[in-house]
Structures are given as C-alpha cells and as structure tokens.
N, C-alpha and C. Protein backbone atom coordinates (compact mmCIF):
# COMPACT_ATOMS: atom_id res chain seq x y z
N UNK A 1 -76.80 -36.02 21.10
CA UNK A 1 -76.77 -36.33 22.50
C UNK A 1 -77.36 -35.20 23.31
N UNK A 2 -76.69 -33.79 22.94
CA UNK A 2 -77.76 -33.37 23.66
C UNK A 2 -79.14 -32.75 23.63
N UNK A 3 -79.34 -32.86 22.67
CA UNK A 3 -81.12 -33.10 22.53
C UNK A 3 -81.87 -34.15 22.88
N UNK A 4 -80.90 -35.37 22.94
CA UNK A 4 -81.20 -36.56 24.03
C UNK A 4 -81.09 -36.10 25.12
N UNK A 5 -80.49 -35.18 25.64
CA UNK A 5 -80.43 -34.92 27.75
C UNK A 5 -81.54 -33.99 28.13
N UNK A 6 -81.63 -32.99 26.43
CA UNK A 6 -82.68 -32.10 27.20
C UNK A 6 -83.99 -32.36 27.32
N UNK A 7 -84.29 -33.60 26.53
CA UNK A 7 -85.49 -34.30 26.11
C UNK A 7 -86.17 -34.93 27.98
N UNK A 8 -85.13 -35.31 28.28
CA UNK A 8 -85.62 -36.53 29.60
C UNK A 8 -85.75 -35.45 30.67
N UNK A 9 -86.30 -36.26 31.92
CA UNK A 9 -86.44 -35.04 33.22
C UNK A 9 -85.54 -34.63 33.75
N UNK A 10 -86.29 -33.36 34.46
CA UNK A 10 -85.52 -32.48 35.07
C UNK A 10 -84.40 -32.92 35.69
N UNK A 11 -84.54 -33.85 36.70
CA UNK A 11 -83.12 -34.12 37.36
C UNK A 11 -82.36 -34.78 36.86
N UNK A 12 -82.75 -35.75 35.85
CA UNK A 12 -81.47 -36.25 34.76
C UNK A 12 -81.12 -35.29 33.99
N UNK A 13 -81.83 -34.80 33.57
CA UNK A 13 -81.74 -33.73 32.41
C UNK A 13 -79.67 -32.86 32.76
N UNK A 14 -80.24 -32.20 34.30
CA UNK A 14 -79.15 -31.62 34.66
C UNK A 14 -77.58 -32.07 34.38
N UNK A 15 -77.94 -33.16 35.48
CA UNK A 15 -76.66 -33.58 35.34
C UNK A 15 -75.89 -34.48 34.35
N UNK A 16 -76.76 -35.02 33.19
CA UNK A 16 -76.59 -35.64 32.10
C UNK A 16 -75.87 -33.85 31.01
N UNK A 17 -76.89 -33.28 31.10
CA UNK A 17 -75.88 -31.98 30.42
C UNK A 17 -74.62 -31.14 30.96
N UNK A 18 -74.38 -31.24 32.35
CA UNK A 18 -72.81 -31.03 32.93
C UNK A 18 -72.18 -32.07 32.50
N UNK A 19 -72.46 -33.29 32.28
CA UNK A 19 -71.86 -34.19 31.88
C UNK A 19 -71.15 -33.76 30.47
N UNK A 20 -71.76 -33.82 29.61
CA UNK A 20 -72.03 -33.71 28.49
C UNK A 20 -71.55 -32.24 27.88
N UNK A 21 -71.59 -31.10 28.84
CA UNK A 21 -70.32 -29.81 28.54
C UNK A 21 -68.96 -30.41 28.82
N UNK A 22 -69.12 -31.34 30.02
CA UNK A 22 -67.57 -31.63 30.55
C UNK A 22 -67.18 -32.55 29.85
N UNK A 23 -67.82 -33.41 29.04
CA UNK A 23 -66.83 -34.33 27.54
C UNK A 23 -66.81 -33.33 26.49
N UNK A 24 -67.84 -32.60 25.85
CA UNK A 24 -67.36 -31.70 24.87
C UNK A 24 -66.16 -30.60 24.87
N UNK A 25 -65.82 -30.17 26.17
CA UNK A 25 -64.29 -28.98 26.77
C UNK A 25 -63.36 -30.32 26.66
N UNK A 26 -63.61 -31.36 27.10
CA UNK A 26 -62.22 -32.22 27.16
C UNK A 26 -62.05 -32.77 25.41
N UNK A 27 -63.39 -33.24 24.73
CA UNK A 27 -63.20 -33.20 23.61
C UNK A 27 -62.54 -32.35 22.41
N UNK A 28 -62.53 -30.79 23.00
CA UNK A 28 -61.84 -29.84 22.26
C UNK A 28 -60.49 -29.73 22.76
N UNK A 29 -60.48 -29.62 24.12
CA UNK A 29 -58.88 -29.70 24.13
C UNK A 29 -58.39 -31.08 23.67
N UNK A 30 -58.77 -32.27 23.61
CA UNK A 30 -57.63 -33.09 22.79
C UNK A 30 -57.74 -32.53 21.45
N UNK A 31 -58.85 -32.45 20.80
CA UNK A 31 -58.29 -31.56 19.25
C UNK A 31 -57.52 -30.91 19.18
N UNK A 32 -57.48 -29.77 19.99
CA UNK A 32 -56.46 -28.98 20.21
C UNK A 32 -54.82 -29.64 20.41
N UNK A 33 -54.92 -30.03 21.53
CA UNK A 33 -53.53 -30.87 21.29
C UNK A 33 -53.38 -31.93 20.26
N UNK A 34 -54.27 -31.70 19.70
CA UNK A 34 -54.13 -32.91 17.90
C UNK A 34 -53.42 -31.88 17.39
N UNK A 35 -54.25 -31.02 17.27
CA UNK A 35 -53.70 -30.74 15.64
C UNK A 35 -52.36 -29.53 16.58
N UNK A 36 -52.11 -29.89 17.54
CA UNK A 36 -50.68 -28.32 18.03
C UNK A 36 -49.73 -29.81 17.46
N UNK A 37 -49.58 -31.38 18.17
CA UNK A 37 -48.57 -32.29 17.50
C UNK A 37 -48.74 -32.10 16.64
N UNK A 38 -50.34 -32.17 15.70
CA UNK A 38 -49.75 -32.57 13.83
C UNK A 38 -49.19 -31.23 13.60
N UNK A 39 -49.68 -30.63 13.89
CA UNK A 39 -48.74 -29.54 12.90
C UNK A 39 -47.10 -29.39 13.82
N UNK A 40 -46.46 -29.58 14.85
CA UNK A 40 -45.41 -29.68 15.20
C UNK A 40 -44.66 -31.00 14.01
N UNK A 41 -45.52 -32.15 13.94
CA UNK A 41 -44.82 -32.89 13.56
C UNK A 41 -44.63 -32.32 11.87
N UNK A 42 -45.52 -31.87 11.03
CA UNK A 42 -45.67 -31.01 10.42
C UNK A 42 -44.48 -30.10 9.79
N UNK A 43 -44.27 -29.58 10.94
CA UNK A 43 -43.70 -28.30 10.84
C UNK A 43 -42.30 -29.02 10.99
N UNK A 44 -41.73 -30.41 11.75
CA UNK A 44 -40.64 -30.45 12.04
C UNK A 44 -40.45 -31.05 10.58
N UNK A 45 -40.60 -31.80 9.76
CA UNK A 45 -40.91 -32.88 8.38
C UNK A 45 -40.42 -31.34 7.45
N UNK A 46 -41.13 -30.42 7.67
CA UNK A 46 -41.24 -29.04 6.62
C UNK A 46 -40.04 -28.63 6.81
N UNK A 47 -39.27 -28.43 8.27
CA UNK A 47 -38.00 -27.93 8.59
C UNK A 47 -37.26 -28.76 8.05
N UNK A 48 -37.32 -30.06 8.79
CA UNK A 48 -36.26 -30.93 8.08
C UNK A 48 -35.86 -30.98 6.13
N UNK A 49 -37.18 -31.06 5.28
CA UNK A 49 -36.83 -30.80 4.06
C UNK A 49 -36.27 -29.44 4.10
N UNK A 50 -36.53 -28.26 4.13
CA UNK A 50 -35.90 -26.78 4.23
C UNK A 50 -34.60 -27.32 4.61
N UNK A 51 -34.02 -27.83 5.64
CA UNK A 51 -32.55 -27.83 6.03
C UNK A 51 -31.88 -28.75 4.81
N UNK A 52 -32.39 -30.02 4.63
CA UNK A 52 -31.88 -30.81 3.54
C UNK A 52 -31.35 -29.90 2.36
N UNK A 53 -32.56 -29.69 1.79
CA UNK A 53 -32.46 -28.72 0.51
C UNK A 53 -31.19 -27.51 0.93
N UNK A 54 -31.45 -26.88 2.06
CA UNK A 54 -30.66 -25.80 2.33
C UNK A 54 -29.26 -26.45 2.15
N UNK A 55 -29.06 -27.65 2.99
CA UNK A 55 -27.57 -28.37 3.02
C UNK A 55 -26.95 -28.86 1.61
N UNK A 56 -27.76 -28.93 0.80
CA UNK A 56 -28.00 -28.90 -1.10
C UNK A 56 -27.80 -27.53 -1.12
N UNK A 57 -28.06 -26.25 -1.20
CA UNK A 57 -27.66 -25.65 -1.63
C UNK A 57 -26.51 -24.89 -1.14
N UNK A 58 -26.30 -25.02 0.27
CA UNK A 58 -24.76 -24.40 0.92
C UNK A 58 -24.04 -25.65 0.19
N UNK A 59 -23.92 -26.73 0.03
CA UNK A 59 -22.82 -27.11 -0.86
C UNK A 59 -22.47 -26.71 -2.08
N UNK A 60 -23.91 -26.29 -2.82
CA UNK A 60 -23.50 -25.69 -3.86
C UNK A 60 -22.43 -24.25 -3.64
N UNK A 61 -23.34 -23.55 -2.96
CA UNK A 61 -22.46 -22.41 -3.26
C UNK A 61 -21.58 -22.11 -2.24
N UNK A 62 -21.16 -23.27 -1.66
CA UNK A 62 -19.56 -23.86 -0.91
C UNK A 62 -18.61 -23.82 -2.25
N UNK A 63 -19.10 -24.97 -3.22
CA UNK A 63 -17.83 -25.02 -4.16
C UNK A 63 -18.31 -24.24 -5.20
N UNK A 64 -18.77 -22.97 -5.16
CA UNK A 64 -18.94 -22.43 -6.13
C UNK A 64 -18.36 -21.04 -5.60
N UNK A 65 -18.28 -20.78 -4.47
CA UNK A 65 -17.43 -19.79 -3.88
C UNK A 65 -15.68 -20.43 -3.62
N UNK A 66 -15.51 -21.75 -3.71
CA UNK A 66 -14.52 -22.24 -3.15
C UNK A 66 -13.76 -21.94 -4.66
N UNK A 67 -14.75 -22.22 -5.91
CA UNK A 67 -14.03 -21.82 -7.36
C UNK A 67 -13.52 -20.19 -7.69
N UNK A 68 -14.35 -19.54 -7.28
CA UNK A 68 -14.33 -17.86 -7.52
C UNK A 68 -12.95 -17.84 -6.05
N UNK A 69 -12.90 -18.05 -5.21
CA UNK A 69 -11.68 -18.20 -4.60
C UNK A 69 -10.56 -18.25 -5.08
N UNK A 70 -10.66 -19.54 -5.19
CA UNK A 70 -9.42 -20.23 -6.38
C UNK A 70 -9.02 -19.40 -7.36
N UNK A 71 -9.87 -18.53 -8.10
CA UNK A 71 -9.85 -17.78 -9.81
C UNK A 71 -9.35 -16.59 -8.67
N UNK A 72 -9.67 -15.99 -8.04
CA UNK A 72 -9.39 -15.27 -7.17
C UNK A 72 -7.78 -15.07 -6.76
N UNK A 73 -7.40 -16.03 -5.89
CA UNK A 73 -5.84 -16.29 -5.88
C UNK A 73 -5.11 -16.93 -6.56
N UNK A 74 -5.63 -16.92 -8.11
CA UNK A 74 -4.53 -17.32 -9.17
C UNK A 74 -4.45 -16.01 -9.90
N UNK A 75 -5.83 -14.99 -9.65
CA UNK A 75 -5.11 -13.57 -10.35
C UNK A 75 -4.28 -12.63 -9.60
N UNK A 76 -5.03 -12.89 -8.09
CA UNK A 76 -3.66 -11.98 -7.25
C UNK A 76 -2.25 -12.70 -7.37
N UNK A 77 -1.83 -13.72 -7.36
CA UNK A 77 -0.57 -14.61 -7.65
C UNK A 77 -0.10 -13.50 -8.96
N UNK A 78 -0.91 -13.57 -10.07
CA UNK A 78 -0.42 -13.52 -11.61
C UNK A 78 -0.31 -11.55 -11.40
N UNK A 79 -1.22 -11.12 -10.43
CA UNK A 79 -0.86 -9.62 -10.43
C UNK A 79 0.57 -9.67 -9.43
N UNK A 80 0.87 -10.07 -8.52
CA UNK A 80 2.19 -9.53 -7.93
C UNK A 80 3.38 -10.79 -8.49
N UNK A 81 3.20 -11.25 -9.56
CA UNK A 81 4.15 -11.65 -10.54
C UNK A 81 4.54 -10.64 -11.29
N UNK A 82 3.48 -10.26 -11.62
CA UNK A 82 3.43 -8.68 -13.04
C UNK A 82 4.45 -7.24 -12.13
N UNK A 83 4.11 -7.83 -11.09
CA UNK A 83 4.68 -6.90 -9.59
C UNK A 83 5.95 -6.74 -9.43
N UNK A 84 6.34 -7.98 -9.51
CA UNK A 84 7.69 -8.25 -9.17
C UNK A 84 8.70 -8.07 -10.60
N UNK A 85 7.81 -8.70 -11.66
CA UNK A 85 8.71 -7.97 -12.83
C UNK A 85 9.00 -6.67 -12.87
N UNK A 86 8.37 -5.71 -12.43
CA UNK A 86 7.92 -4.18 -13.65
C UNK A 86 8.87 -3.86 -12.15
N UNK A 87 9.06 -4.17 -11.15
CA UNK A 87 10.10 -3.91 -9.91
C UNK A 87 11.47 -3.88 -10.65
N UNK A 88 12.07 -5.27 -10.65
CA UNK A 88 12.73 -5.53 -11.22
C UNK A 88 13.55 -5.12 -12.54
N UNK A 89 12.45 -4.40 -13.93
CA UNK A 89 12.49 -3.36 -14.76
C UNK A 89 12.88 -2.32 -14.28
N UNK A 90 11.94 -1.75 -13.45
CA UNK A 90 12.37 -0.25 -12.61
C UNK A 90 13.85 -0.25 -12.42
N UNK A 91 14.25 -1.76 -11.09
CA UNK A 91 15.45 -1.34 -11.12
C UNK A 91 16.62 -1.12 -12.13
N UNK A 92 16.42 -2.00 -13.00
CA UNK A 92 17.50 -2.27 -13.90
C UNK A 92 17.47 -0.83 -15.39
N UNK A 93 16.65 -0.63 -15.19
CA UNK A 93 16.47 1.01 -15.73
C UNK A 93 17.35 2.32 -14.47
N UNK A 94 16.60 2.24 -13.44
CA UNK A 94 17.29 3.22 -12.72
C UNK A 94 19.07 2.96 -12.71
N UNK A 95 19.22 1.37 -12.37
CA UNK A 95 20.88 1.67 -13.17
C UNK A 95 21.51 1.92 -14.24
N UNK A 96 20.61 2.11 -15.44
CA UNK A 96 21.02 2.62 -16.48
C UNK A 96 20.76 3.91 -16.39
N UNK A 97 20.10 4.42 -16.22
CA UNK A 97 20.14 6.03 -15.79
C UNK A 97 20.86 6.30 -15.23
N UNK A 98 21.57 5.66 -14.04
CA UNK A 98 22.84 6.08 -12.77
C UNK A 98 24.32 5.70 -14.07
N UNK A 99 24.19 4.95 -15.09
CA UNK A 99 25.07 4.85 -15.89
C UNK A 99 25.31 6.21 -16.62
N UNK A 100 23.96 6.36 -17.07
CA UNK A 100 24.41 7.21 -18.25
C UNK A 100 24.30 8.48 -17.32
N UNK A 101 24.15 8.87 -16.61
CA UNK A 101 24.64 10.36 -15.57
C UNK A 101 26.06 10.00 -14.90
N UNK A 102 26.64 9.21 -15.23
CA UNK A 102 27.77 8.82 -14.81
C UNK A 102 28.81 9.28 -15.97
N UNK A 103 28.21 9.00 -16.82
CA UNK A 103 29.24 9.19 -18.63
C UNK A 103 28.59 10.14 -18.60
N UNK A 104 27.47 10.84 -18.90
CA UNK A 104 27.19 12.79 -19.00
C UNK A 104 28.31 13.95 -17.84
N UNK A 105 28.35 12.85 -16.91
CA UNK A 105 29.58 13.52 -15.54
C UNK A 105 30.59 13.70 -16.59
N UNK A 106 31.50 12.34 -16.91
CA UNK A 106 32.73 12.30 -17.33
C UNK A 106 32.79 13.35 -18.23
N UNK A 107 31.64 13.14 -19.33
CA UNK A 107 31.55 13.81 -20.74
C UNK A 107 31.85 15.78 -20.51
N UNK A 108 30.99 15.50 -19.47
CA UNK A 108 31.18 17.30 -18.73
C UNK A 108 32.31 17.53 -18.61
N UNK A 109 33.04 16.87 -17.56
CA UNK A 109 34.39 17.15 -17.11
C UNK A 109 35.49 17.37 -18.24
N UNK A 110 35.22 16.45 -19.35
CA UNK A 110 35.74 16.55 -20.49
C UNK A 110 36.08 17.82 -21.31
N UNK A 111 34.46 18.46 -21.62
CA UNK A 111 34.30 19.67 -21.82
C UNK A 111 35.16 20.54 -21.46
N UNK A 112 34.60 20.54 -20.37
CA UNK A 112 35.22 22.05 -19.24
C UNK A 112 36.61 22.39 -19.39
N UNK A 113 37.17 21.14 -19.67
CA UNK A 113 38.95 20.64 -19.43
C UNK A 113 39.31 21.69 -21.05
N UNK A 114 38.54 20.62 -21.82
CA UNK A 114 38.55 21.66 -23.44
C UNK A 114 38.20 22.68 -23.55
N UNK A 115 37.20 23.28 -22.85
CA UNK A 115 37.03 24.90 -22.94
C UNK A 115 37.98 25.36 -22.07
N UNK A 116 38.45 24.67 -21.06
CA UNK A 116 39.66 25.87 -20.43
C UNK A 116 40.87 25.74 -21.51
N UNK A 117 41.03 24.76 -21.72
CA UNK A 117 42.44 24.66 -22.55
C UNK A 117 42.21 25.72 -23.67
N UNK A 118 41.24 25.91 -24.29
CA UNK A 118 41.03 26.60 -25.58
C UNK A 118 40.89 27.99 -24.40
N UNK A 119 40.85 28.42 -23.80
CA UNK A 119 40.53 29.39 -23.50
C UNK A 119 42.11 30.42 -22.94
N UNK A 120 42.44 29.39 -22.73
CA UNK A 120 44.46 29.62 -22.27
C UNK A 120 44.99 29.72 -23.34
N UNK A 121 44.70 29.04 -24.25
CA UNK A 121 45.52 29.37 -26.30
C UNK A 121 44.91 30.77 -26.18
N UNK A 122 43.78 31.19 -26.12
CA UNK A 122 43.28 32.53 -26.62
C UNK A 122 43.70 33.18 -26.11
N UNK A 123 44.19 32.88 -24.94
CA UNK A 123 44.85 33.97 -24.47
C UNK A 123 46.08 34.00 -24.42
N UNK A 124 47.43 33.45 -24.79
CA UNK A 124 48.59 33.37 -25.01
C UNK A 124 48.90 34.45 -26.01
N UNK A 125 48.32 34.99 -27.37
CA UNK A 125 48.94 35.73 -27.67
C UNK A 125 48.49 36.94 -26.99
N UNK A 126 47.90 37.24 -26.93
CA UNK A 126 47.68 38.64 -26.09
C UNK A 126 48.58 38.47 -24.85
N UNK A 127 49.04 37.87 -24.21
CA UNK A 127 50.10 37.66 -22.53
C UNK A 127 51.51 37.71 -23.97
N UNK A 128 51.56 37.00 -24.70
CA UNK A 128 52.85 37.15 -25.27
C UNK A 128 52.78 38.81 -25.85
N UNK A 129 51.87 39.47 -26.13
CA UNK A 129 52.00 40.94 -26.57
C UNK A 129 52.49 41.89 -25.41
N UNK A 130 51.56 41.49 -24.01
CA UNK A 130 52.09 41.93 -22.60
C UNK A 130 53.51 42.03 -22.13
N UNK A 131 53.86 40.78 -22.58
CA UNK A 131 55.33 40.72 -22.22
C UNK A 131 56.57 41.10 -23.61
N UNK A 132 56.33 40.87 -24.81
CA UNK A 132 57.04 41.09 -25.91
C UNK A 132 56.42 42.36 -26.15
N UNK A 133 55.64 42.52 -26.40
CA UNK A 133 55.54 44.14 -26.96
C UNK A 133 54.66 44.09 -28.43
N UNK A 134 54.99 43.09 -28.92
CA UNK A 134 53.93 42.42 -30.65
C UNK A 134 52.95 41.74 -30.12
N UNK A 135 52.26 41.79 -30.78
CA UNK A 135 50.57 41.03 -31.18
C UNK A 135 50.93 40.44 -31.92
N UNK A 136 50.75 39.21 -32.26
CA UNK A 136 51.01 38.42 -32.94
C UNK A 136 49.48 38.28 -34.19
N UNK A 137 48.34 38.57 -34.02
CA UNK A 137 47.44 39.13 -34.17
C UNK A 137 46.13 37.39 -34.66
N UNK A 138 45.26 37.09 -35.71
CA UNK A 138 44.48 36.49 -35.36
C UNK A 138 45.23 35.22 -36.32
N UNK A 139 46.17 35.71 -36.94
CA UNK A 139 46.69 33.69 -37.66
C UNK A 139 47.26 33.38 -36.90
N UNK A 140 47.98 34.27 -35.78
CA UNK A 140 48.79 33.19 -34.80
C UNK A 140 47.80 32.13 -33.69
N UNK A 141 46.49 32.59 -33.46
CA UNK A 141 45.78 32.43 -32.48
C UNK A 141 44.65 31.11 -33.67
N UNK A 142 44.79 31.08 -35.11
CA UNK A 142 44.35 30.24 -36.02
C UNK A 142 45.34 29.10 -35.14
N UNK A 143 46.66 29.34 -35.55
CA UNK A 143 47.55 28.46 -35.46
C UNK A 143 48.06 27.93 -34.19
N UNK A 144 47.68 28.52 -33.58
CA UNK A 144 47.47 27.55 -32.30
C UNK A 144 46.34 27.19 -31.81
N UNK A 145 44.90 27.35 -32.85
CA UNK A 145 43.78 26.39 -32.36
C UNK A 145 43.69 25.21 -33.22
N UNK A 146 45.05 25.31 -34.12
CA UNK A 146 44.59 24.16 -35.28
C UNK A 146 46.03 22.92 -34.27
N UNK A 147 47.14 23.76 -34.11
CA UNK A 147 47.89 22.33 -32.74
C UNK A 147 47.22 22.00 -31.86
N UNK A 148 46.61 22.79 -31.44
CA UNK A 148 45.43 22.45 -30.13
C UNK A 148 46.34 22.72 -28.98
N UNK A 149 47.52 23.50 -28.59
CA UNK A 149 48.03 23.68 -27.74
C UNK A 149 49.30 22.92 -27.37
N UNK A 150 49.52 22.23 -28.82
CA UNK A 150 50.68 20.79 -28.68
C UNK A 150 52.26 21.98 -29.33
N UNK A 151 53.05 21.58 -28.43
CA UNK A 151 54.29 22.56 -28.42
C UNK A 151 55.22 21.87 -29.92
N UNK A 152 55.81 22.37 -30.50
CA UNK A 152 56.85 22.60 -31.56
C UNK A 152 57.65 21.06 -31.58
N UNK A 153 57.49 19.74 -32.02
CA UNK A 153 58.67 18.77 -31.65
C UNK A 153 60.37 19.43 -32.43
C-alpha cells in the first residue's frame, strides 16, 4: 500500500500516506493490546494451574505435617508418662531413705545407750575401790561385762 500512495500524485500522494501512518500506529497499538490480553489471559490460565497444583501440594504437606504432628504428640505424651513414673520412683525411694535414716537414728541411740552402760560397769570397780579401799582388779570388771550390768537374783 504504500508504494501504492507514493506511486500516484503529489496531492494524493500526501494525504493517502498520513492516512496510511495513521492506520499503521492504530494497527500496532491493537497488536499491542492483543498480545498485553493474550498474554494476561495467558498468564491468568498459568497462575491458575500454579495455584491448582500448589493447592495439590499444600494438601499434601497439610497431612503430611498433620502426621509428623501426631508422631510428635504421641512421643511427648509417652515422654511425660516416662515423667511421671521416674517422679513417682523418686518419691517412693526418698521414703525409703527417710525410713532407713529413721532405723540408723534408732540404731544410734541404741549404741550410745550400750556404750554408756558399758562404760558405768568400767567404772564401778574402780568407784567401789574409792569407796572400799580394794580393787577388785580386771576378773571382776570380766564379770560384770559378761552380766552386762544385770544385778545378783
């Protein structure tokens, strides 16, 4: 076409080629707005599969986190089970310890009672030499660790 406008005369010539710029600018801008829709529509078709697929895979790893969850709060459950036993152990140990420092008490007191008593025989004959004047000397002090301090029936 336009080697057809520039071909004819001058005064057609002109305004047949303003013509003819002013359909080719309007001709490019509708291309232009062709291909800005196709590729919008394009691009929305491309999004839409991306979201699909995406909504495919957040379900997946919805219930695949919803499982590791689950495995999750059945081992914390099974650890403060293990929790509550070895508690429970503790205590029932610490009252056996409060037992047996209870009988090591008695067992002491026991002692002490027997070392003083034996310690008052040992010394009876020597207080009986103080006051009598004889020593009775080391069979008497045999013989009163073998009564244990039990008087004459």
């Amino acid at each position: 076409m336009d080697l057809e406008a520039r071909s004819l005369q001058p005064n057609v010539k002109v305004v047949l080629l303003a013509k003819l710029r002013e359909y080719k600018s309007d001709l490019n801008n509708l291309k232009s707005e062709h291909k800005r829709l196709a590729s919008a529509n394009s691009n929305q078709a491309a999004r839409d599969d991306l979201l699909e697929s995406g909504m495919a895979d957040a379900m997946s790893v919805s219930a695949n986190q919803r499982g590791r969850l689950m495995m999750s709060t059945e081992r914390l459950n099974e650890s403060s089970d293990r929790i509550k036993e070895s508690r429970r152990t503790m205590l029932e140990t610490e009252e056996l310890g409060v037992s047996i420092l209870q009988d090591l008490h008695q067992q002491r007191q026991s002692l002490l009672h027997a070392n003083d008593t034996v310690f008052l025989l040992l010394k009876v004959p020597y207080r009986l030499h103080l006051l009598t004047g004889k020593f009775e000397g080391k069979d008497e002090r045999k013989r009163l660790m073998r009564k244990g301090g039990r008087k004459n029936k």
